[in-house]
C-alpha atoms as a PDB file:
ATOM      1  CA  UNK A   1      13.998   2.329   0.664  1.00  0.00           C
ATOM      2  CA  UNK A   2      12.291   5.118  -0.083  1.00  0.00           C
ATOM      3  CA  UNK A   3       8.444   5.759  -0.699  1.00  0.00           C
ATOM      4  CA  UNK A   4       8.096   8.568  -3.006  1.00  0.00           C
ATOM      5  CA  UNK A   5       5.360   8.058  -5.195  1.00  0.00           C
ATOM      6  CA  UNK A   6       3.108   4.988  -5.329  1.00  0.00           C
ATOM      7  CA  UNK A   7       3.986   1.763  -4.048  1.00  0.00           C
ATOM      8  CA  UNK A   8       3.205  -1.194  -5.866  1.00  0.00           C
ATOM      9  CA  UNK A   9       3.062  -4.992  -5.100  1.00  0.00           C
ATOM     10  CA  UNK A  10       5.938  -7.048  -6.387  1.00  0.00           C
ATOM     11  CA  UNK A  11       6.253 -10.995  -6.438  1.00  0.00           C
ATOM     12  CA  UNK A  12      10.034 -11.703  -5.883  1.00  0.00           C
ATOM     13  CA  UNK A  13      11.185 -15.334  -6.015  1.00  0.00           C
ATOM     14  CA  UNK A  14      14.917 -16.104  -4.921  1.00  0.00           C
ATOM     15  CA  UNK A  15      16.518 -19.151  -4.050  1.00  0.00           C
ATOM     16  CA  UNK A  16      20.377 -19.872  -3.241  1.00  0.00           C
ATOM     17  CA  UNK A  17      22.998 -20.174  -6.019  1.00  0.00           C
ATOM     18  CA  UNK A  18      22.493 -24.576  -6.898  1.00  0.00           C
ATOM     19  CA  UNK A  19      25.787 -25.771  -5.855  1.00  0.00           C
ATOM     20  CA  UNK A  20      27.352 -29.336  -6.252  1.00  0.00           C
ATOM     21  CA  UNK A  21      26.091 -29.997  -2.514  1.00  0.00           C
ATOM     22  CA  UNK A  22      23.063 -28.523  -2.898  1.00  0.00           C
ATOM     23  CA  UNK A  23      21.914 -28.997  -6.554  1.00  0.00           C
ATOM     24  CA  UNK A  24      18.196 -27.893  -6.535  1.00  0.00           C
ATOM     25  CA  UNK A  25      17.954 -25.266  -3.728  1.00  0.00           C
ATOM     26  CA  UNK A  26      14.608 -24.548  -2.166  1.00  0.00           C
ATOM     27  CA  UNK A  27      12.915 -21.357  -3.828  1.00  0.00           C
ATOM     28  CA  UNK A  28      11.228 -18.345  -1.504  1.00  0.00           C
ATOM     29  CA  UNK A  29       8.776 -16.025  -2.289  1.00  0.00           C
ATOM     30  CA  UNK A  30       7.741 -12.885  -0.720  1.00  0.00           C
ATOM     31  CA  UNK A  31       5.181 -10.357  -1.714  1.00  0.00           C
ATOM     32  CA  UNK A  32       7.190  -6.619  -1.668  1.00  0.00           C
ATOM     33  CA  UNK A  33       5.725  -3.313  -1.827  1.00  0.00           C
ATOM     34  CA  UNK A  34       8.283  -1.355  -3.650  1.00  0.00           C
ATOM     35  CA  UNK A  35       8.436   2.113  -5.976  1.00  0.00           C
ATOM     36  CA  UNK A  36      10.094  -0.322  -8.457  1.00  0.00           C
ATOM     37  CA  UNK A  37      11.690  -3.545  -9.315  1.00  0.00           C
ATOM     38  CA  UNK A  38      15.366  -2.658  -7.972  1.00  0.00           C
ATOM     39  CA  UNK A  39      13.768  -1.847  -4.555  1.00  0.00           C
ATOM     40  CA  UNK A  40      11.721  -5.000  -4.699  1.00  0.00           C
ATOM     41  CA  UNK A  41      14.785  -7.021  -5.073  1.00  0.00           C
ATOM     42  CA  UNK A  42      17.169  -5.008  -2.523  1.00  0.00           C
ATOM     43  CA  UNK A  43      13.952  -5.667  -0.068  1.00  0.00           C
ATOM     44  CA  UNK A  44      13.898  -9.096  -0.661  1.00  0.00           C
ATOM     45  CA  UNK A  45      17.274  -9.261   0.117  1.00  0.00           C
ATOM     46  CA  UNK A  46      17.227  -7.761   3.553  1.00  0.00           C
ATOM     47  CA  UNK A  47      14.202  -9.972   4.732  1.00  0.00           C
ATOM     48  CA  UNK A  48      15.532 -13.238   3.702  1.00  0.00           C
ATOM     49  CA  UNK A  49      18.926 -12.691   5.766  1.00  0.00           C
ATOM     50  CA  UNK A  50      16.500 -12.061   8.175  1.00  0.00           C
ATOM     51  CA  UNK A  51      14.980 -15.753   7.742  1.00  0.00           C
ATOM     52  CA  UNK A  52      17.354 -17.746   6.214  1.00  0.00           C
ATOM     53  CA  UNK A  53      21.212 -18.502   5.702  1.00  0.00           C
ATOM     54  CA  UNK A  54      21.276 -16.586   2.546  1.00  0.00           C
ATOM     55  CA  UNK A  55      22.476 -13.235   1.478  1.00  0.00           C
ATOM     56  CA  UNK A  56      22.821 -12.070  -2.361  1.00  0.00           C
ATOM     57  CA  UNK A  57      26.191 -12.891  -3.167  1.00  0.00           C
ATOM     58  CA  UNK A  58      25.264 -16.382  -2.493  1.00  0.00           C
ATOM     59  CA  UNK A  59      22.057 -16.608  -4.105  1.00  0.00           C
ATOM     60  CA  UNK A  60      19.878 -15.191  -7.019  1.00  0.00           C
ATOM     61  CA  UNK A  61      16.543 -13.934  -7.814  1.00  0.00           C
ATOM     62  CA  UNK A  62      14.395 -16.238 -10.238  1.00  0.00           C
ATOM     63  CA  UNK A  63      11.498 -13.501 -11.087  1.00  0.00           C
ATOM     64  CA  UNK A  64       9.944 -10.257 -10.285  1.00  0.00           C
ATOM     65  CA  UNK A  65       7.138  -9.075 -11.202  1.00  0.00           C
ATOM     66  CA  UNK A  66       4.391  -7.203 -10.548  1.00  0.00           C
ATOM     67  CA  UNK A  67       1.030  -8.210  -8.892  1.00  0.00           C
ATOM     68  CA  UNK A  68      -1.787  -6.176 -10.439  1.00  0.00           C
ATOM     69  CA  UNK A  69      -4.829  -5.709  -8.443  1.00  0.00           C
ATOM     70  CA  UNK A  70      -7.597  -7.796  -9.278  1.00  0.00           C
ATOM     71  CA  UNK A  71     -10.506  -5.404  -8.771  1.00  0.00           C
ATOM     72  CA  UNK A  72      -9.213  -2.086  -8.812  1.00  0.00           C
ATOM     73  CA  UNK A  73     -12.610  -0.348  -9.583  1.00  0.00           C
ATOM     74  CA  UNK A  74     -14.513  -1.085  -5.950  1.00  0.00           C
ATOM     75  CA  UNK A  75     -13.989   0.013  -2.770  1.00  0.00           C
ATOM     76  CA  UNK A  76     -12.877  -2.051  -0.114  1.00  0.00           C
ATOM     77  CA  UNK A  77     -11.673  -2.020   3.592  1.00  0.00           C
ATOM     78  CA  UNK A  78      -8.398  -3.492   3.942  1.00  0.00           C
ATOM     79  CA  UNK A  79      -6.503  -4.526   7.697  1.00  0.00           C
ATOM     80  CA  UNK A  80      -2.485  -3.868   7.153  1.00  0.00           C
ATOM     81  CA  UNK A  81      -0.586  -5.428   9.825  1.00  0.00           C
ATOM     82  CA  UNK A  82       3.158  -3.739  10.312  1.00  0.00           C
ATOM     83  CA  UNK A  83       6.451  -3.797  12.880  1.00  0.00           C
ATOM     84  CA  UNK A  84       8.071  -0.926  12.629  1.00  0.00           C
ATOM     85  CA  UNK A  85      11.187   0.413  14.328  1.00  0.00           C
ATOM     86  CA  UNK A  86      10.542   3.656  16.218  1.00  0.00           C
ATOM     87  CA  UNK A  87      12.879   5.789  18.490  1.00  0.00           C
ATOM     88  CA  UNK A  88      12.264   4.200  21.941  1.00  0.00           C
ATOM     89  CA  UNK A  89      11.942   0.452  20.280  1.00  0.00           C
ATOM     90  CA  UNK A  90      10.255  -2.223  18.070  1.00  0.00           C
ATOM     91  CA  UNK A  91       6.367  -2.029  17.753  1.00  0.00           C
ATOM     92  CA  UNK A  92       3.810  -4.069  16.378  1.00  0.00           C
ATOM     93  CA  UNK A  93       0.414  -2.115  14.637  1.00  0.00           C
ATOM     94  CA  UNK A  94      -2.933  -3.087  13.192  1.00  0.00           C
ATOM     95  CA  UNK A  95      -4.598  -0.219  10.920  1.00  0.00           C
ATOM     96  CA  UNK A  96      -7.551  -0.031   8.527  1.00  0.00           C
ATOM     97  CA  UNK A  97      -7.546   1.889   5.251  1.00  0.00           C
ATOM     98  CA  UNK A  98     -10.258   2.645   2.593  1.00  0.00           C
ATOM     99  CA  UNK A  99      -9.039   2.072  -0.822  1.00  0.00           C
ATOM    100  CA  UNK A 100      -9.618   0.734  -3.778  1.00  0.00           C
ATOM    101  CA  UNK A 101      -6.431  -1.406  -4.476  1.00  0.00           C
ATOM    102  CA  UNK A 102      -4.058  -2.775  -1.800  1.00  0.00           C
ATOM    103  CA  UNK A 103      -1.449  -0.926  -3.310  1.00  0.00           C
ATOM    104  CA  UNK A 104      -3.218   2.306  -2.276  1.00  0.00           C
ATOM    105  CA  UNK A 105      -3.462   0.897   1.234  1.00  0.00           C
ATOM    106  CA  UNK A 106      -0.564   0.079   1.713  1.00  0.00           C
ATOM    107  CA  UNK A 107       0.605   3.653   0.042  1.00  0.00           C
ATOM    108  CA  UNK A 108      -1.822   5.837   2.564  1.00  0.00           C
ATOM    109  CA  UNK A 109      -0.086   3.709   5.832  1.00  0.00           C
ATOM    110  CA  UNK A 110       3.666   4.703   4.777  1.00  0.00           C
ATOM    111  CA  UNK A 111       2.670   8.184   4.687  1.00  0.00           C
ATOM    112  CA  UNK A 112       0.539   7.922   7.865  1.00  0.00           C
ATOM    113  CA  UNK A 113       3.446   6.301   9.548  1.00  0.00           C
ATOM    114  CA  UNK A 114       5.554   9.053   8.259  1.00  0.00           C
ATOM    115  CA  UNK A 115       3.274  11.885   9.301  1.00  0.00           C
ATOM    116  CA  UNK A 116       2.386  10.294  12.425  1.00  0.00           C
ATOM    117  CA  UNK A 117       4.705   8.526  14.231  1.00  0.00           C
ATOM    118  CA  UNK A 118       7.772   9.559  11.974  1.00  0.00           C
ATOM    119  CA  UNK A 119       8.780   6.321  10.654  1.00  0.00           C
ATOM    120  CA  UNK A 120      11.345   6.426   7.825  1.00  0.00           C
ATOM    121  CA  UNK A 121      10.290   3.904   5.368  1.00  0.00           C
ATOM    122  CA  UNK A 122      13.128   1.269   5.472  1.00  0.00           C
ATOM    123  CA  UNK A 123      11.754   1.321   9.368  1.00  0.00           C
ATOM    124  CA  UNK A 124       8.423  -0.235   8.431  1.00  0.00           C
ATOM    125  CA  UNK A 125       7.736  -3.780   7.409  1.00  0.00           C
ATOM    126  CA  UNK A 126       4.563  -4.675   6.498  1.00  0.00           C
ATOM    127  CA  UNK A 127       3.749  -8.367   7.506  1.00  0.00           C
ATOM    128  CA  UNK A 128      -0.168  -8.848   6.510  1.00  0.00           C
ATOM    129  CA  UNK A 129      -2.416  -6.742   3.905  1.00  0.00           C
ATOM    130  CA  UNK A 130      -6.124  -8.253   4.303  1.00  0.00           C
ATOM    131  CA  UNK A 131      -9.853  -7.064   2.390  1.00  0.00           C
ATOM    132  CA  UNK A 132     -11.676  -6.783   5.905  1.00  0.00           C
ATOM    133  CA  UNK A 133     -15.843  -6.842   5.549  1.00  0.00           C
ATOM    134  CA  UNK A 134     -17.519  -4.097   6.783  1.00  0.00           C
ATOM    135  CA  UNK A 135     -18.656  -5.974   9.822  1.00  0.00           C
ATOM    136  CA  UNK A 136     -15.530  -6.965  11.424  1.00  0.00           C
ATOM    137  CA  UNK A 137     -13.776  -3.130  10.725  1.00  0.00           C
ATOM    138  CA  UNK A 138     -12.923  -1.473  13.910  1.00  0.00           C
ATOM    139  CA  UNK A 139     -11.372   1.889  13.410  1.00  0.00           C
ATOM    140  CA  UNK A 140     -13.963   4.950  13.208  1.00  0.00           C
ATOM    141  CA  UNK A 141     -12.759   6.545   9.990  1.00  0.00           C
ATOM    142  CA  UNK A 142     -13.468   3.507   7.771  1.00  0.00           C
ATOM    143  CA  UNK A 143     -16.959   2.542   9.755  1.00  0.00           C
ATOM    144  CA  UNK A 144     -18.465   5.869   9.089  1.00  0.00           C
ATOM    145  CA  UNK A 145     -18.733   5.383   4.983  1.00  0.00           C
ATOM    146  CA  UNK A 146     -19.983   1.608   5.436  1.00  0.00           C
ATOM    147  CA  UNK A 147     -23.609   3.147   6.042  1.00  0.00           C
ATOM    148  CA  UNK A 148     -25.631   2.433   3.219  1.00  0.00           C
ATOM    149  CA  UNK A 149     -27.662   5.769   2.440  1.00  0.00           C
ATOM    150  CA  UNK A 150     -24.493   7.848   2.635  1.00  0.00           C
ATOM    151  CA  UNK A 151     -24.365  11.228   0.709  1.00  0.00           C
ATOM    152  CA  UNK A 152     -22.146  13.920   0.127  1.00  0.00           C
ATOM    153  CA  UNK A 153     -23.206  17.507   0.327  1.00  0.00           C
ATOM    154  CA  UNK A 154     -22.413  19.277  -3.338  1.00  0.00           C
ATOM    155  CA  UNK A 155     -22.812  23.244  -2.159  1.00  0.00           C
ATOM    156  CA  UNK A 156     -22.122  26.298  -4.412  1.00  0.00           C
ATOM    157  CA  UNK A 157     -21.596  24.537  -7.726  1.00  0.00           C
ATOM    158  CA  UNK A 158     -21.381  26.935 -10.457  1.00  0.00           C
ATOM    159  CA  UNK A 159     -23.121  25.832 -13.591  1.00  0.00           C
ATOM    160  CA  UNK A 160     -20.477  26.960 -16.557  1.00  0.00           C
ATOM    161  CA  UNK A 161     -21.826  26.561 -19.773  1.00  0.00           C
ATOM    162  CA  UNK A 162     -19.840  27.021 -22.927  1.00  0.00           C
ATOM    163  CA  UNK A 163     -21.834  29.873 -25.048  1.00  0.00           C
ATOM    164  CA  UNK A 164     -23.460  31.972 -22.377  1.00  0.00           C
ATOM    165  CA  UNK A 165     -21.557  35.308 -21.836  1.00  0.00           C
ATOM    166  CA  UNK A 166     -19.255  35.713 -18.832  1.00  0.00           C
ATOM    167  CA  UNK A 167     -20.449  38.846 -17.271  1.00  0.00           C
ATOM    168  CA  UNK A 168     -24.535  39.200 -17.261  1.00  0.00           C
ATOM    169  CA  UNK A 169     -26.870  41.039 -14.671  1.00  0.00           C
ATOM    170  CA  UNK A 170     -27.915  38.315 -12.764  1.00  0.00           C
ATOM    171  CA  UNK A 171     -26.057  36.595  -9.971  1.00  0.00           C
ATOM    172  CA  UNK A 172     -25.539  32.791 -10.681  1.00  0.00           C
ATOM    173  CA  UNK A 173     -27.318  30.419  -8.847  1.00  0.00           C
ATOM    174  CA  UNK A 174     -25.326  27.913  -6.980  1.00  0.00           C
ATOM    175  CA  UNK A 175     -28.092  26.160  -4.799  1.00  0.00           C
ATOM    176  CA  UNK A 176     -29.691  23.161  -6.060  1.00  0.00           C
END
């Protein structure tokens, strides 16, 4: 898999091939984070041989499609637990992101890991993606914007105005 560009949050439902033994096969569903719909499915794929007796030549995906976010204009604090496959072993990981969607979550930690810890992206599986309240965050970088008088410094902006001339005898002022 790879995770150039955004990632976004696929449904995939799958169930085995109905058969004369097995006429109404139980149906799975997993919730992917994929560039696209052909990743989706090719994910889905590897984790259910993971879980179950079933690979794709014996079964077939019943939809895919994407989950848009529900709230995409508010900030929130989300937990993403992951396992990921490193050079010495298997680990298990808990970090917090600031983002507005999951999606973007879930986008920041697979370039993290890849900065980081240098975790190729078919290495990392993310198990849990949860909207954590501001009270139960842990990690430093997403507790310091939770206070509620924060500001953000604005110094040297330059006032550009359409009709006044671009070189005059006064210097501009960029205090405010």
């Amino acid at each position: 898999m790879r995770a150039s560009g955004k990632l976004r949050l696929y449904i995939v439902i799958g169930r085995k091939v109905p058969t004369e033994k097995e006429p109404k096969p139980v149906p799975y569903r997993m919730r992917i984070f994929a560039t696209d719909t052909v990743t989706a499915k090719s994910r889905f794929w590897y984790f259910i041989r993971q879980l179950k007796k079933m690979k794709k030549g014996s079964g077939e995906i019943v939809s895919c499609k994407r989950l848009y976010p529900k709230k995409p204009l508010t900030v929130k604090n989300y937990g993403v637990w992951i396992r990921y496959d490193s050079r010495s072993g298997t680990h298990n990981m808990y970090k917090e992101y600031r983002d507005l969607t999951e999606e973007g979550a879930v986008t920041q930690l697979y370039r993290e890991m890849g900065a980081r810890h240098r975790a190729r992206a078919t290495s990392i599986q993310v198990i849990k993606v949860e909207v954590v309240p501001d009270a139960k965050c842990r990690r430093p970088h997403v507790t310091q914007f939770h206070a509620k008088d924060l500001k953000f410094p604005l110094p040297h902006r330059i006032n550009r105005s359409l009709h006044s001339p671009r070189f005059t005898t006064t210097r501009p002022l960029t205090t405010f």
